[in-house]
Every structure is written in structure tokens, then in C-alpha cells.
PDB file of N, CA and C in Angstrom:
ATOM      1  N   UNK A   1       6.395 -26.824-128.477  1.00  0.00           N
ATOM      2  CA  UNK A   1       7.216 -26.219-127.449  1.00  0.00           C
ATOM      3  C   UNK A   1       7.995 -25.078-128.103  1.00  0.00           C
ATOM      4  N   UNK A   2       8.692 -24.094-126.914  1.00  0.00           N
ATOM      5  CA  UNK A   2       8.669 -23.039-128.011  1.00  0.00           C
ATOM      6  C   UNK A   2       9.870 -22.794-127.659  1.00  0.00           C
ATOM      7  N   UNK A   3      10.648 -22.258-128.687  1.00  0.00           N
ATOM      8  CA  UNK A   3      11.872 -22.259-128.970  1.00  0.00           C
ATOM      9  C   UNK A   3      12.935 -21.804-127.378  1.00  0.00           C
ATOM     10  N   UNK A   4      12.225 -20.843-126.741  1.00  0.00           N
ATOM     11  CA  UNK A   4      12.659 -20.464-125.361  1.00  0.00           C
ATOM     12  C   UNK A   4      12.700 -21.334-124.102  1.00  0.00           C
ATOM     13  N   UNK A   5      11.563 -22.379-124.024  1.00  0.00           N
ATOM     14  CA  UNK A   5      11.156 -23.581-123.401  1.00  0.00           C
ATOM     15  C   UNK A   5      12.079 -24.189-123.188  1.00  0.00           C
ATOM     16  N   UNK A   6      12.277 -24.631-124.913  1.00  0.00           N
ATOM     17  CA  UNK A   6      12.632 -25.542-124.878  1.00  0.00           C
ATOM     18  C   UNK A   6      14.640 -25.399-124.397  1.00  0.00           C
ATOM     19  N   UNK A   7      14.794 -24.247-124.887  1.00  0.00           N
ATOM     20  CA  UNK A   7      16.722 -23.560-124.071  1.00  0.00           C
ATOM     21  C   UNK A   7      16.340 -23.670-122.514  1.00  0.00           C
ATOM     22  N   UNK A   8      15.140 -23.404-122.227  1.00  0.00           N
ATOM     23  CA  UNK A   8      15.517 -23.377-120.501  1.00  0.00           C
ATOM     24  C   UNK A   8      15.045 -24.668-119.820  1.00  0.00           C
ATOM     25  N   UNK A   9      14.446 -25.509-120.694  1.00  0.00           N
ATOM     26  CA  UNK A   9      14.600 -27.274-120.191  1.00  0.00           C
ATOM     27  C   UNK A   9      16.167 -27.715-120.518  1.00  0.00           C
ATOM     28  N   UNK A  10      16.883 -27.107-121.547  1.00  0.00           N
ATOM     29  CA  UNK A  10      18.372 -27.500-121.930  1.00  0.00           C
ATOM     30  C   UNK A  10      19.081 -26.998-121.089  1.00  0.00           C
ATOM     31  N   UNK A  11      19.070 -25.602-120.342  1.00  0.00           N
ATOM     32  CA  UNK A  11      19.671 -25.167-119.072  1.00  0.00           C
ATOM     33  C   UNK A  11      19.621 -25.661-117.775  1.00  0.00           C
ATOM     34  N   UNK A  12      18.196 -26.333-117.850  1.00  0.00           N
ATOM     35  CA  UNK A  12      17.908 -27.080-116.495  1.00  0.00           C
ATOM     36  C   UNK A  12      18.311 -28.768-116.452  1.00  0.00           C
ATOM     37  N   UNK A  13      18.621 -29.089-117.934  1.00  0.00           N
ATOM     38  CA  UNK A  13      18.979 -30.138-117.734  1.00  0.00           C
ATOM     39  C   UNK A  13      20.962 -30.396-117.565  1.00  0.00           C
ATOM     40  N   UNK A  14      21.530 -29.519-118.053  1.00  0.00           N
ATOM     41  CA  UNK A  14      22.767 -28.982-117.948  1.00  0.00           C
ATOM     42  C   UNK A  14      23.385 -29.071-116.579  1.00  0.00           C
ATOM     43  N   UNK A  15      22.252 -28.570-115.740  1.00  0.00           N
ATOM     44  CA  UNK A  15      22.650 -28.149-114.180  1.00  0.00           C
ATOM     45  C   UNK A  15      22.522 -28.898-113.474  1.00  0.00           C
ATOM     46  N   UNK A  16      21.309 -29.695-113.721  1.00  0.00           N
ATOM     47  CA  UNK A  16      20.937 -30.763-113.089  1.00  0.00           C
ATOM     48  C   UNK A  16      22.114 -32.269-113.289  1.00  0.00           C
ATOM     49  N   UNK A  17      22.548 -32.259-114.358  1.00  0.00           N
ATOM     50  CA  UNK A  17      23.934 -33.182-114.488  1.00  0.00           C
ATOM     51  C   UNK A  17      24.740 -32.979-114.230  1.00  0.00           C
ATOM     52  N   UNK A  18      25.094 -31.784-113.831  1.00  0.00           N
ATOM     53  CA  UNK A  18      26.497 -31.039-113.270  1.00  0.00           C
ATOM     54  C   UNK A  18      26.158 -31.003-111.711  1.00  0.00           C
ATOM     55  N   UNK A  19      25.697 -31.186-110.675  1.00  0.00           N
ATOM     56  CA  UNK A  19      25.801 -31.565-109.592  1.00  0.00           C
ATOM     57  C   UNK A  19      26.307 -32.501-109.158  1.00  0.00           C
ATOM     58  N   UNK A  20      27.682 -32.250-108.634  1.00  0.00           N
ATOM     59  CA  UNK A  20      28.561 -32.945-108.494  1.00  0.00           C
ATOM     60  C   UNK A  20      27.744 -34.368-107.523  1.00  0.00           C
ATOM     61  N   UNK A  21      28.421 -35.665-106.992  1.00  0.00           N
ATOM     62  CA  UNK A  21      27.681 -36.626-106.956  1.00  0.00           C
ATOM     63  C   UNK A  21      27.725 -36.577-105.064  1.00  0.00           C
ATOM     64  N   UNK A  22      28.970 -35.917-104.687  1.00  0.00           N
ATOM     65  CA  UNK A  22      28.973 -35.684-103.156  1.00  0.00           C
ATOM     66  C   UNK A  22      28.120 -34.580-102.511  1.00  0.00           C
ATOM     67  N   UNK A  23      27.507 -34.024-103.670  1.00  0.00           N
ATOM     68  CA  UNK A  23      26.391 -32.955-103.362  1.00  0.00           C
ATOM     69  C   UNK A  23      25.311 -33.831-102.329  1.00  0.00           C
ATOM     70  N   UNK A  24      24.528 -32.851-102.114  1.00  0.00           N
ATOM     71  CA  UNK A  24      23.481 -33.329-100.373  1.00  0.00           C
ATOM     72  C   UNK A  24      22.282 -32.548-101.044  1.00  0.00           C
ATOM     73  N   UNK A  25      21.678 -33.826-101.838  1.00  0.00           N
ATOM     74  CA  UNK A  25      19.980 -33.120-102.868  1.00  0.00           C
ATOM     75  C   UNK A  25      18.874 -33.663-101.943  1.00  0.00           C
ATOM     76  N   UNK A  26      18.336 -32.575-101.754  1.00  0.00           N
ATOM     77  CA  UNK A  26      17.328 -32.438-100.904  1.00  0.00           C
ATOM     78  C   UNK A  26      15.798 -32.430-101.701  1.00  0.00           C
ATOM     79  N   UNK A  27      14.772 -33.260-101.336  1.00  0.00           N
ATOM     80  CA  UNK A  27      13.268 -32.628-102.444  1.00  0.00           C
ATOM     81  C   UNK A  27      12.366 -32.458-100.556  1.00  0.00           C
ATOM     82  N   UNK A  28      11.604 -31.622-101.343  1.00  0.00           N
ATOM     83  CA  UNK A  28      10.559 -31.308-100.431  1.00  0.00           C
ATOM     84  C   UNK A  28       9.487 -31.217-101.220  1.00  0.00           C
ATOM     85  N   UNK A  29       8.551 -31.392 -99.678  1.00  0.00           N
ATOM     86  CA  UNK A  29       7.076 -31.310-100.386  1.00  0.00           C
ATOM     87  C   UNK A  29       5.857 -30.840 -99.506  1.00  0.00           C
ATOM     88  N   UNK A  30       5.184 -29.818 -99.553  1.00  0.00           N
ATOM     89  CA  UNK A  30       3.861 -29.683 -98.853  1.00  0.00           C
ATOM     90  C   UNK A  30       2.754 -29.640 -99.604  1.00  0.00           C
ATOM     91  N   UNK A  31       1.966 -30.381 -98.634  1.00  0.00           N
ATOM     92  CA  UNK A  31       0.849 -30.586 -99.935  1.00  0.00           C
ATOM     93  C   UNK A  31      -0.408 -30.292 -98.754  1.00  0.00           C
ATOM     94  N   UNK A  32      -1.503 -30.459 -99.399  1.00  0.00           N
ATOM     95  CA  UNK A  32      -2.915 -30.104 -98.820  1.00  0.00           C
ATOM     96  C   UNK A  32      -4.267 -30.980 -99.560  1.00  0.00           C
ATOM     97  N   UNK A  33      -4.467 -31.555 -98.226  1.00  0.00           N
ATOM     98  CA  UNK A  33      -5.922 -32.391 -99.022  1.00  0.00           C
ATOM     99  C   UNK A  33      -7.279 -32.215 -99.233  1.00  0.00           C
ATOM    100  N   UNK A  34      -8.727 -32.532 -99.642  1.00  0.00           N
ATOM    101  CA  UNK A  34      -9.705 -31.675-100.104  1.00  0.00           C
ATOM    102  C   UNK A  34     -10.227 -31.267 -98.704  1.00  0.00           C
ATOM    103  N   UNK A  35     -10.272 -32.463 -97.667  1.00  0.00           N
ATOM    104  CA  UNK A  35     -10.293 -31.877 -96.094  1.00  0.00           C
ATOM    105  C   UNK A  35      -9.501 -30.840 -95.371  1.00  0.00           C
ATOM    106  N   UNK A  36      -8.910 -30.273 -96.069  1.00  0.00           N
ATOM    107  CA  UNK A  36      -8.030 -29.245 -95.373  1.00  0.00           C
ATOM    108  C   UNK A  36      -7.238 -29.626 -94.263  1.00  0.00           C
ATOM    109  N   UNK A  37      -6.476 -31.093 -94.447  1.00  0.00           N
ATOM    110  CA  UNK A  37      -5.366 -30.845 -94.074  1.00  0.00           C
ATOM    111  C   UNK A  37      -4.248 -31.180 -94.734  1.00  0.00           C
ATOM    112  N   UNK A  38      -3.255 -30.690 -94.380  1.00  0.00           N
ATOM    113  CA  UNK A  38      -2.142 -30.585 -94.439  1.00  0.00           C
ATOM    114  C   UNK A  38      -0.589 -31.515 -94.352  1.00  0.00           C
ATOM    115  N   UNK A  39       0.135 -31.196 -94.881  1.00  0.00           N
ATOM    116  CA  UNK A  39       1.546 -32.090 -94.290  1.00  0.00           C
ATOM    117  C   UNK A  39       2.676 -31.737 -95.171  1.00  0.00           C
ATOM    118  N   UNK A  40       3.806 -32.221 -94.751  1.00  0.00           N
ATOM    119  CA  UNK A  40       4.888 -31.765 -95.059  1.00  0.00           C
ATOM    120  C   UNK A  40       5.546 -33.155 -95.512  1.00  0.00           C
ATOM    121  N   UNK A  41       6.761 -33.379 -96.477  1.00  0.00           N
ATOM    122  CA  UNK A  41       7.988 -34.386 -96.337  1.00  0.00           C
ATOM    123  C   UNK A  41       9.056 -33.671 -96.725  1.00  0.00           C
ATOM    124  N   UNK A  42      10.416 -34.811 -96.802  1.00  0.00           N
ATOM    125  CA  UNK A  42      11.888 -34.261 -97.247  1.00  0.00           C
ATOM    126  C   UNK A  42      12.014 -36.102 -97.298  1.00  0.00           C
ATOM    127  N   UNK A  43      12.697 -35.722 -98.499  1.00  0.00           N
ATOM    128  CA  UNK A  43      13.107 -36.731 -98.608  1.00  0.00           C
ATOM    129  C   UNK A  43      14.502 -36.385 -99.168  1.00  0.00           C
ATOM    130  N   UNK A  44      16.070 -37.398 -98.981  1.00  0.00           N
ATOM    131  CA  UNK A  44      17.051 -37.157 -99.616  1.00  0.00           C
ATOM    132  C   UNK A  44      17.768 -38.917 -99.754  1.00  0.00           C
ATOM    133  N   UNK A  45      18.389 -38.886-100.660  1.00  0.00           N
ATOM    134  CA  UNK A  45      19.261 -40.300-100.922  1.00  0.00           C
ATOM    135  C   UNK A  45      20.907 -39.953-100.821  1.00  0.00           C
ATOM    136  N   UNK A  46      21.127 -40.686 -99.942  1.00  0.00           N
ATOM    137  CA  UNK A  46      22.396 -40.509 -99.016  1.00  0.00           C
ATOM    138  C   UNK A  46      23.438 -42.075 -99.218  1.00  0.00           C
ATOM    139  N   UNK A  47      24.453 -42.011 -99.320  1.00  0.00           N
ATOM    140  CA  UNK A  47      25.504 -43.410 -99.842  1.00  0.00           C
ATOM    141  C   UNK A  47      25.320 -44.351 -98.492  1.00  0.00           C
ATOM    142  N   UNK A  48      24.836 -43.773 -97.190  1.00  0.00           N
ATOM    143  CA  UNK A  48      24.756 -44.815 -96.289  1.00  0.00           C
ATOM    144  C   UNK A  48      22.762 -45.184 -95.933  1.00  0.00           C
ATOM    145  N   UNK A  49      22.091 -44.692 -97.232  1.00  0.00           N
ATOM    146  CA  UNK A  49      19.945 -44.664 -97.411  1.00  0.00           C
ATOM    147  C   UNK A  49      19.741 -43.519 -97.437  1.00  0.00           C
ATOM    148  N   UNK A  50      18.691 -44.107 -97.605  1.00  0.00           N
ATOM    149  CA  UNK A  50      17.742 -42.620 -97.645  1.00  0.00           C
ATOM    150  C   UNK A  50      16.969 -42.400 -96.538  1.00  0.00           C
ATOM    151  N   UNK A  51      16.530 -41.065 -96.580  1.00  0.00           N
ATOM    152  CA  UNK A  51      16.129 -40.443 -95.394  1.00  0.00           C
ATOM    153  C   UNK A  51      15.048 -39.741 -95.771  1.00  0.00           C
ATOM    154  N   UNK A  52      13.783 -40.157 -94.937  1.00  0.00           N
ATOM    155  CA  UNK A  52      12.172 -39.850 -95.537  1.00  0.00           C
ATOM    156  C   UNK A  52      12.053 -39.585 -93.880  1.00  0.00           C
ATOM    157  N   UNK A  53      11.636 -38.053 -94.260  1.00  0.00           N
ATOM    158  CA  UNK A  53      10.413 -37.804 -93.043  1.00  0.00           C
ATOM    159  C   UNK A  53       9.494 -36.991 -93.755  1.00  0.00           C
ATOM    160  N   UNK A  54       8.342 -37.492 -93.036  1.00  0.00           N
ATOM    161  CA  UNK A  54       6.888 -36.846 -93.282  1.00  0.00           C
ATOM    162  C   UNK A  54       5.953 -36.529 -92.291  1.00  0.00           C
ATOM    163  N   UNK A  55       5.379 -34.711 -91.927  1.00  0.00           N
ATOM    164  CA  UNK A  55       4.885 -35.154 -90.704  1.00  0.00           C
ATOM    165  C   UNK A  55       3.610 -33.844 -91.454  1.00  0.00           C
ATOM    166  N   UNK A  56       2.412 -34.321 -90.817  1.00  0.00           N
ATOM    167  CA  UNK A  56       1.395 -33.656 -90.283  1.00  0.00           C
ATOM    168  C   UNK A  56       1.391 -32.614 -89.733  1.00  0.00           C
ATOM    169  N   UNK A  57       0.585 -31.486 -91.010  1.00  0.00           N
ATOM    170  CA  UNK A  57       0.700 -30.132 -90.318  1.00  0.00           C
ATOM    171  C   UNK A  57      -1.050 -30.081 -89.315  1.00  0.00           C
ATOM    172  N   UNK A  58      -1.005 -28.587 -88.652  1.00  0.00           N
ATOM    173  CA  UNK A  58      -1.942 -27.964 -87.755  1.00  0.00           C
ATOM    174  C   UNK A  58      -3.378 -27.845 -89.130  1.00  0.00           C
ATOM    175  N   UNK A  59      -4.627 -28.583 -88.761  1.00  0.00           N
ATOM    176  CA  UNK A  59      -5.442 -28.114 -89.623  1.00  0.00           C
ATOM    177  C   UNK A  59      -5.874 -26.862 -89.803  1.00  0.00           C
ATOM    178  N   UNK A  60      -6.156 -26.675 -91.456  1.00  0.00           N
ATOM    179  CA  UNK A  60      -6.260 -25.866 -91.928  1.00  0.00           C
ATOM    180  C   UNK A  60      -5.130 -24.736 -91.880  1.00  0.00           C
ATOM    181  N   UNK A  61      -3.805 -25.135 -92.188  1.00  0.00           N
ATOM    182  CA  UNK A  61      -2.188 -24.964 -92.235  1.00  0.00           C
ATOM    183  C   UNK A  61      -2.709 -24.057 -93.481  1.00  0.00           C
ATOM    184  N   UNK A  62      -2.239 -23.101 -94.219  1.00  0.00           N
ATOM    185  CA  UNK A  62      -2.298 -22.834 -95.695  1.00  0.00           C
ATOM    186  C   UNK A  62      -0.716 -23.466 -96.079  1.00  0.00           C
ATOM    187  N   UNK A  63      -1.205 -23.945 -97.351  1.00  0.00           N
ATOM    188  CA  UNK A  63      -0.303 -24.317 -98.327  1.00  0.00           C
ATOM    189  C   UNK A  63       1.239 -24.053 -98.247  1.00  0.00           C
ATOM    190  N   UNK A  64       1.099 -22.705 -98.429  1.00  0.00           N
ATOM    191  CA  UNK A  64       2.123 -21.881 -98.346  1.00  0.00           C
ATOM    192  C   UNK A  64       3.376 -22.230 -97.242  1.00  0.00           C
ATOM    193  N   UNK A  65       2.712 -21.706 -95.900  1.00  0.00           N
ATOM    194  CA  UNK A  65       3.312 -22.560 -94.561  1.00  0.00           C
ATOM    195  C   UNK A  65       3.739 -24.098 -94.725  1.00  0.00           C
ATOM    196  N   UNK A  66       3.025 -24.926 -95.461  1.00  0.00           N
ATOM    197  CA  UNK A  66       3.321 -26.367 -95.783  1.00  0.00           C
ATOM    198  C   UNK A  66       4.459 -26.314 -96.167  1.00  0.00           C
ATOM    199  N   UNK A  67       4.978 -26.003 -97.008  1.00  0.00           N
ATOM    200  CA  UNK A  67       6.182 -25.528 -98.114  1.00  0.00           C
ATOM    201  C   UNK A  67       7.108 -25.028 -97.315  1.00  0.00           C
ATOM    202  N   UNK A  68       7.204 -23.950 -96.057  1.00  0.00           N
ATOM    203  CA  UNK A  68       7.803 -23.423 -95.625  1.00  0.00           C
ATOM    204  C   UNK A  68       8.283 -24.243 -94.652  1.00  0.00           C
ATOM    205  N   UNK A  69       7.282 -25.137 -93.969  1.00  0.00           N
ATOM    206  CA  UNK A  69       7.536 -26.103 -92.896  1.00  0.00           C
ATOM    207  C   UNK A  69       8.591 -27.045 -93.507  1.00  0.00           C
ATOM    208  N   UNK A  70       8.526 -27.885 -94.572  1.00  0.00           N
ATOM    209  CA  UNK A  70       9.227 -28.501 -95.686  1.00  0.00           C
ATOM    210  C   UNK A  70      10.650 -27.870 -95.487  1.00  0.00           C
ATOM    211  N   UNK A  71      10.803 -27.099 -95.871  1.00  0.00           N
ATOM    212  CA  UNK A  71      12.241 -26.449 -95.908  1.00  0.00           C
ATOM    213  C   UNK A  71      12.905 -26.204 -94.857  1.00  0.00           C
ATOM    214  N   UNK A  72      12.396 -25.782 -93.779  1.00  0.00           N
ATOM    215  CA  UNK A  72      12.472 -25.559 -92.559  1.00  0.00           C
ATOM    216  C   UNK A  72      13.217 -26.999 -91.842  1.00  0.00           C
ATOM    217  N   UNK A  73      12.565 -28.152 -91.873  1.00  0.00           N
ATOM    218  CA  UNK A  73      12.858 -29.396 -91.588  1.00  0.00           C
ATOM    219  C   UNK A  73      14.022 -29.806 -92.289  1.00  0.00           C
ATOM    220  N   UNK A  74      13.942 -29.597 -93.660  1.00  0.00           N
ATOM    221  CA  UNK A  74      15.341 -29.781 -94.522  1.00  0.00           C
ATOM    222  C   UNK A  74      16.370 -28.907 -94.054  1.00  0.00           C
ATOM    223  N   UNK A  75      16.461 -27.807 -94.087  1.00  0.00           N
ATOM    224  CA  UNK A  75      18.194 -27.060 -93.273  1.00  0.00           C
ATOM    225  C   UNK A  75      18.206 -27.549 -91.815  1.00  0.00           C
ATOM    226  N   UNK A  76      17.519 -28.196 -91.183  1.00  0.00           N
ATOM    227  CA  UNK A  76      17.754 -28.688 -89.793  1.00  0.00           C
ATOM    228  C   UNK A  76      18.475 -29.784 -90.211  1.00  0.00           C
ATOM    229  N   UNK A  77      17.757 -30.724 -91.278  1.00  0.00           N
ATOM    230  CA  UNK A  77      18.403 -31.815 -91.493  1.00  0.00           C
ATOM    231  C   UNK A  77      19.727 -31.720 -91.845  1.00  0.00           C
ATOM    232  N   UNK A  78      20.049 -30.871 -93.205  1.00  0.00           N
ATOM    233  CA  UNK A  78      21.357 -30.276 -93.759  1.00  0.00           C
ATOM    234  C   UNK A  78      22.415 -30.030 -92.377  1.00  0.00           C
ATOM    235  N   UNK A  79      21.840 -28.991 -91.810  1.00  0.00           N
ATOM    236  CA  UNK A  79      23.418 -28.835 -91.055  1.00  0.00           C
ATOM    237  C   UNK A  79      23.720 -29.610 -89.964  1.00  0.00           C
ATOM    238  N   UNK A  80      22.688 -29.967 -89.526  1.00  0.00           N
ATOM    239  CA  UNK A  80      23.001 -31.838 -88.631  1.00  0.00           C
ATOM    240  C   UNK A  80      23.798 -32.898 -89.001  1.00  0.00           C
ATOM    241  N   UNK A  81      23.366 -33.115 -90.347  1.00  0.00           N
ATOM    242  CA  UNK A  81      24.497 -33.751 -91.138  1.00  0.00           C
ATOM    243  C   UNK A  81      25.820 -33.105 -91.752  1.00  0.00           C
ATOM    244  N   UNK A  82      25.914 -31.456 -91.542  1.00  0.00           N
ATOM    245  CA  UNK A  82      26.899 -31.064 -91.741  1.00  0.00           C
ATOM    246  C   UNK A  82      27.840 -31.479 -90.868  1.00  0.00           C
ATOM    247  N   UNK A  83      26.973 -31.310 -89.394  1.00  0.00           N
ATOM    248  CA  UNK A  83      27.324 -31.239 -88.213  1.00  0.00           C
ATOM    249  C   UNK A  83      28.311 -31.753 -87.836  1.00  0.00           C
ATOM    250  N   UNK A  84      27.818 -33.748 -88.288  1.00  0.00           N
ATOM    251  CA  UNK A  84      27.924 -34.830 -88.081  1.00  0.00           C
ATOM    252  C   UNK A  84      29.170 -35.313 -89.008  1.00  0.00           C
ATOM    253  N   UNK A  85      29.336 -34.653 -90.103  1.00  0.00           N
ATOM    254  CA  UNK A  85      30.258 -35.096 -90.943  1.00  0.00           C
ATOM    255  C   UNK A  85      31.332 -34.244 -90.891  1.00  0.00           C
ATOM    256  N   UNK A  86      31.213 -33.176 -89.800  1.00  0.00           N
ATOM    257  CA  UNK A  86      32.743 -32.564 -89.289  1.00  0.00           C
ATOM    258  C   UNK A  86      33.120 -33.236 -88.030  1.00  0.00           C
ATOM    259  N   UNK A  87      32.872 -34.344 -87.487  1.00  0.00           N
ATOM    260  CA  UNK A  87      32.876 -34.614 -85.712  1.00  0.00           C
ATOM    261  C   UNK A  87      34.181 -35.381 -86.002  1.00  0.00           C
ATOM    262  N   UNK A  88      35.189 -35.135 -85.086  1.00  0.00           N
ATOM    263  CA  UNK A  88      36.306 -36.385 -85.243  1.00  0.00           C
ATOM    264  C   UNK A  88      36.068 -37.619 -84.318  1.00  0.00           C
TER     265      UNK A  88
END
């Protein structure tokens, strides 16, 4: 591993511990299978569970769009729960 690598796995691991713990970590994922289709998830771990959705894209989706769909679903999720955690 090479000397640069290996500083920007030490930067990424830095940041990644410094997210504070009331932070709202989001993973996504689009993926594509040898049949050409498609799908999306989000998954996040929350102090009251976790929260997994996964849905089925349009065949023959490109990749790309997968990914985009992914994220797309996640800031809906985000400010819903922003939403939700300003309501009196």
C-alpha cells in the first residue's frame, strides 16, 4: 500500500469516527443483475430500528439511475424524519 493510500484510509478513518452519534447515516445501494434488472435500497440505524427499504427498478434501468433512485428515496426519507422530529 502506498504511502498516499494509506494517509487517505487514515483521513477516512478520522471522519468516519468523528460523526457525531446523533448524526442520521444513511447507506445506499443500486445494483443490477446479469438479467438486467435492477433495484434500489437505503438502509439507516436509528435509536428507535432500523429502517430498510428496497424496491425494484423499471427493466433494463441503467445502473447509474439505480444509484440515483437510491438517493432520491434517502432525502425523502431524511427530511420526513426531519419533518417529524420538529412536530410538537
Amino acid at each position: 500500500m502506498s504511502s498516499t493510500t494509506l494517509n487517505s484510509w487514515c483521513v477516512l478513518k478520522e471522519v468516519i469516527n468523528n460523526i457525531p452519534s446523533q448524526a442520521l447515516v444513511i447507506y445506499t445501494e443500486g445494483s443490477k443483475s446479469n438479467l438486467d434488472r435492477t433495484g434500489s435500497g437505503v438502509f439507516t440505524k436509528a435509536e428507535n430500528g432500523d429502517f430498510r427499504y428496497n424496491f425494484r427498478n423499471p427493466d433494463n434501468c441503467p445502473i447509474f439511475r439505480s444509484k440515483l433512485l437510491a438517493i432520491r428515496e434517502t432525502l425523502n426519507f431524511a427530511l420526513s424524519s426531519e419533518a417529524k422530529a420538529f412536530e410538537f
